[in-house]
Structures are given as structure tokens and as C-alpha cells.
N, C-alpha and C. Protein backbone atom coordinates (compact mmCIF):
# COMPACT_ATOMS: atom_id res chain seq x y z
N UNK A 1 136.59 166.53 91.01
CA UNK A 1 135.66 166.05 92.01
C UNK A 1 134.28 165.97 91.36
N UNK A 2 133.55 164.65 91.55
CA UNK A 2 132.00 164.87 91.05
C UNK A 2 131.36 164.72 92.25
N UNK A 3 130.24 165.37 92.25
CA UNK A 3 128.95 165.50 92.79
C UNK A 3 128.19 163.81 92.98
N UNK A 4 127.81 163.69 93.68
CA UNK A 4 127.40 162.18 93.56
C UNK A 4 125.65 161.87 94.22
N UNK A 5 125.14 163.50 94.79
CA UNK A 5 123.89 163.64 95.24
C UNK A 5 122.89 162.74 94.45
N UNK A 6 122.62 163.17 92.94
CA UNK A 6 121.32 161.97 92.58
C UNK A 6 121.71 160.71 92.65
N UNK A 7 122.57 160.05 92.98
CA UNK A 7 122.62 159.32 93.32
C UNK A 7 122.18 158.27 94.14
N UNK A 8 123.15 159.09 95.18
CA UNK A 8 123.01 158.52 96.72
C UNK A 8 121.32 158.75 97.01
N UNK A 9 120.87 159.90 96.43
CA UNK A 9 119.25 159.88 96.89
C UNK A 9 118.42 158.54 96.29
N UNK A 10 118.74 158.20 94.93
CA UNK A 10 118.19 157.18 94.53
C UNK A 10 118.07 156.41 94.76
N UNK A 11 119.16 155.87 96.00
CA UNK A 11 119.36 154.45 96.48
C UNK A 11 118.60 154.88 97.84
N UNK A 12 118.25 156.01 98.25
CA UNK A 12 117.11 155.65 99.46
C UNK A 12 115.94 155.80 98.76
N UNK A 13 115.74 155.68 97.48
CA UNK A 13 114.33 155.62 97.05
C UNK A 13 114.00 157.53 96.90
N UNK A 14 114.65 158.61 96.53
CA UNK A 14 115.02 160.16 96.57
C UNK A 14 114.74 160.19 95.26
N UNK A 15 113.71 160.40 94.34
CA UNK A 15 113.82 160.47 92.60
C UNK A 15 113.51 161.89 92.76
N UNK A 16 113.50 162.96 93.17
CA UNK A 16 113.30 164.56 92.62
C UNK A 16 113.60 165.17 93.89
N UNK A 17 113.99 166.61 93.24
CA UNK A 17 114.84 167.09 94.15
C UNK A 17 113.95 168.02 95.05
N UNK A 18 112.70 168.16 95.60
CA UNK A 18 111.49 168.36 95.76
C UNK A 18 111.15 167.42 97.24
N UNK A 19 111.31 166.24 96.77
CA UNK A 19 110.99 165.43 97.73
C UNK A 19 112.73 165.51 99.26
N UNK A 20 113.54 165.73 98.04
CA UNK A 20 114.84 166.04 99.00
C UNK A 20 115.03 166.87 99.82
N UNK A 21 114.57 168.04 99.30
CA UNK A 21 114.47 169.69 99.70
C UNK A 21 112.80 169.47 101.05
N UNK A 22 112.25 168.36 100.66
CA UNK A 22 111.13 168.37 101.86
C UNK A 22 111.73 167.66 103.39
N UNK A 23 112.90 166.70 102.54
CA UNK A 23 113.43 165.80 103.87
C UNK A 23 114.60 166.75 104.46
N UNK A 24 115.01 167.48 103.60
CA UNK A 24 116.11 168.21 104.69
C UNK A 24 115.82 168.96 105.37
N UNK A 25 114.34 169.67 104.90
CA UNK A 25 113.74 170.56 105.76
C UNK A 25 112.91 170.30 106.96
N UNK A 26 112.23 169.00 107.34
CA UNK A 26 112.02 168.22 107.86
C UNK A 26 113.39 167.79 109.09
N UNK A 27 114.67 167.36 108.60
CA UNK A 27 115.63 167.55 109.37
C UNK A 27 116.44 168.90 109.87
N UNK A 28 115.15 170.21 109.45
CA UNK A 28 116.03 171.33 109.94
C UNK A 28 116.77 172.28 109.20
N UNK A 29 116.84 171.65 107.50
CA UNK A 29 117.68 172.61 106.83
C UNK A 29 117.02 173.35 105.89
N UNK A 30 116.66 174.28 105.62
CA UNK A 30 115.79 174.77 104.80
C UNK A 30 116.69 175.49 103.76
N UNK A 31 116.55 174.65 102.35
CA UNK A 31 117.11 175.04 101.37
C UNK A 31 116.05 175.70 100.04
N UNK A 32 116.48 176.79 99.78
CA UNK A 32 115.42 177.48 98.53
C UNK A 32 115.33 176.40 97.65
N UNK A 33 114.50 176.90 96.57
CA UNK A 33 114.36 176.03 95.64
C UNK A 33 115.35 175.84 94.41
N UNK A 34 115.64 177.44 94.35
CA UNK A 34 116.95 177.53 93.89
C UNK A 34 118.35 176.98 93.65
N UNK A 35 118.75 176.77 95.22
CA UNK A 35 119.71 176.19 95.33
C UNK A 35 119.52 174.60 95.32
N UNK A 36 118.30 174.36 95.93
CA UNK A 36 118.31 172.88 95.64
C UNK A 36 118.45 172.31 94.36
N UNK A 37 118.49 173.57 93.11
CA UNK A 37 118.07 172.82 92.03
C UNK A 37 118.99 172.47 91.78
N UNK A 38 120.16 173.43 92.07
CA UNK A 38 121.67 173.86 92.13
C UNK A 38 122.11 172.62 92.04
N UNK A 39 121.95 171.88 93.54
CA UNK A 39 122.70 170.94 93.80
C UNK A 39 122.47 169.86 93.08
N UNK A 40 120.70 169.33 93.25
CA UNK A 40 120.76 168.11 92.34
C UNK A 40 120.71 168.22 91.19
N UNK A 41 121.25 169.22 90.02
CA UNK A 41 121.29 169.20 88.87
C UNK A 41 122.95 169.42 88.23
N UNK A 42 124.00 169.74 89.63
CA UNK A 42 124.77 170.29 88.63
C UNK A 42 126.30 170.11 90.20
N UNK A 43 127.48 170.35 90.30
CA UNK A 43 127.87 170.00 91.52
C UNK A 43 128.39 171.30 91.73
N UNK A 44 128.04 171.37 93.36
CA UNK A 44 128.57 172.91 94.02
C UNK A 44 129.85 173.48 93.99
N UNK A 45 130.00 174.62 93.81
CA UNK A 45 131.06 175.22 94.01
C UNK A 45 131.87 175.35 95.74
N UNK A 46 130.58 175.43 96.04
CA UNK A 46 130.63 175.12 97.74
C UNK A 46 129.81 174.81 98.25
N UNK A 47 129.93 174.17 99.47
CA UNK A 47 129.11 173.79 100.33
C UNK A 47 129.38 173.47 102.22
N UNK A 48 127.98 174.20 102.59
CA UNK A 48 128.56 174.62 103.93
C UNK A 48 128.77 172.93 104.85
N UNK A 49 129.72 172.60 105.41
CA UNK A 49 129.85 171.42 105.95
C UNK A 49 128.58 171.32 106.72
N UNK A 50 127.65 172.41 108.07
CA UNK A 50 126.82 171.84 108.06
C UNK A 50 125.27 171.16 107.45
N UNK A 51 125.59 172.04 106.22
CA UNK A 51 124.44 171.77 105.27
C UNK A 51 125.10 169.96 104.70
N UNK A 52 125.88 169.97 104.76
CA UNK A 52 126.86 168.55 103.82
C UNK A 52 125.95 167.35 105.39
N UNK A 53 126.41 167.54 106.49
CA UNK A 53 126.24 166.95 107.63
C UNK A 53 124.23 166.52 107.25
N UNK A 54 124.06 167.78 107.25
CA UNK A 54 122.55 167.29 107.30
C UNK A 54 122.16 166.29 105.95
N UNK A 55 122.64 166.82 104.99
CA UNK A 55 122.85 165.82 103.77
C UNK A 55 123.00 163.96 103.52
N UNK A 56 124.22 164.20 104.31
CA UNK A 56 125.07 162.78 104.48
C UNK A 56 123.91 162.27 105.59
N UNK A 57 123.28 162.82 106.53
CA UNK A 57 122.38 162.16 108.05
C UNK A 57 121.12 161.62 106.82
N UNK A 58 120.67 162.17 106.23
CA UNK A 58 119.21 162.44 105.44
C UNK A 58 119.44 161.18 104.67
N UNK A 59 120.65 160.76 103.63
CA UNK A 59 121.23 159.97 102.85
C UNK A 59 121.84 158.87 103.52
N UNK A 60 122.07 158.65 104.56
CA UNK A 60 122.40 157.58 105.59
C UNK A 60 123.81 157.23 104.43
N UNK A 61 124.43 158.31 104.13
CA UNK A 61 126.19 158.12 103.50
C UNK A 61 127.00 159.35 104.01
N UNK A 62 128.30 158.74 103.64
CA UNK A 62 129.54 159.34 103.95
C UNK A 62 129.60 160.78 103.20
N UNK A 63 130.41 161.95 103.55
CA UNK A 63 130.97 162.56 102.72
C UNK A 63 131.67 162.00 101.47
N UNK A 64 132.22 161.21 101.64
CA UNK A 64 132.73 160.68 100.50
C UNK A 64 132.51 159.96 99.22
N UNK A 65 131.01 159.56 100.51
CA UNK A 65 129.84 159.30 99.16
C UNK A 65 129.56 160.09 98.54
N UNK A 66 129.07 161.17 98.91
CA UNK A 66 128.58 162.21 97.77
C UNK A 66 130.19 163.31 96.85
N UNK A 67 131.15 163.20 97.32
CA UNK A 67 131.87 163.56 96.66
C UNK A 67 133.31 162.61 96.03
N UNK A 68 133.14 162.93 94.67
CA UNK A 68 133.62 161.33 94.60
C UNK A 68 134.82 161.82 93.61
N UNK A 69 136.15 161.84 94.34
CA UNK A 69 137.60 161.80 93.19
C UNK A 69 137.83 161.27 92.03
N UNK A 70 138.41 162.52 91.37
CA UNK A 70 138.68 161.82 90.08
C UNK A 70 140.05 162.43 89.69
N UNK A 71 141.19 161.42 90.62
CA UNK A 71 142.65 161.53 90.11
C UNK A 71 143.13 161.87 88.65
N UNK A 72 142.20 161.22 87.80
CA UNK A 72 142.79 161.07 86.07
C UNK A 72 142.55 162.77 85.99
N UNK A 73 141.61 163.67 86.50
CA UNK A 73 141.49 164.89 85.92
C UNK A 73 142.22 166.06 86.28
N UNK A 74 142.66 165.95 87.47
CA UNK A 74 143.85 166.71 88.07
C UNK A 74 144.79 166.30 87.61
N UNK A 75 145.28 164.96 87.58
CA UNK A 75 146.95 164.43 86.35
C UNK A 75 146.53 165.38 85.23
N UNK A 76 145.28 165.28 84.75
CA UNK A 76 145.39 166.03 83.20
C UNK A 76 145.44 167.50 82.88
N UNK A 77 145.41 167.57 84.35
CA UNK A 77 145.66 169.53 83.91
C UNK A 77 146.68 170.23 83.77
């Protein structure tokens, strides 16, 4: 599974994870700085669906946008 967050932020115009961590908090979610770095630098181990919800609302995308399958790497294990 990859992470697909800098992404999807990029295409609403999202270049640092600063400005992300201001809009989710703004929608209510208040993420440390820590963990934000977490996310847009590297992909979670977990993540709470409603933190994902506020994510996907903020990013005007799917879950599925931000997490994105990769069949070839599970065949290869």
C-alpha cells in the first residue's frame, strides 16, 4: 500500500505540510507537528478513519485516493 497524501495535497494547490496541518485544524482536527510530519513525509502505520474522513473532506478525494494498491508487492512476498 502507498501513501498518496503529497500528492493529493498538491493538486489542491497543499505544497507543505504546515499549511495542511493549518487546514485540518481549521476543519477540527488538530494534528501535532509531529505526526503531521509523519504523515506527509513517510506512510502511516495507522490511521484513525476519523482523522482519514477529515483528510479525504480537506482534499476533496476518496480514501482510495490517498491509499493506493500495489498488487505486484504482496505477489512478491
Amino acid at each position: 500500500m502507498r501513501w498518496n497524501l503529497r500528492m493529493k495535497a498538491a493538486e489542491q494547490g497543499i505544497w507543505k505540510s504546515a499549511e495542511m496541518r493549518r487546514r485540518l485544524a481549521e476543519a477540527g482536527l488538530e494534528i501535532s507537528a509531529g505526526k503531521m510530519s509523519a504523515l506527509w513525509t513517510g506512510t502511516p502505520a495507522t490511521i484513525r478513519l476519523d482523522d482519514l474522513d477529515v483528510i479525504c473532506s480537506i482534499l476533496q478525494c476518496s480514501p482510495a485516493d490517498l491509499l493506493i494498491c500495489e498488487p505486484d508487492k504482496v505477489a512478491a512476498r
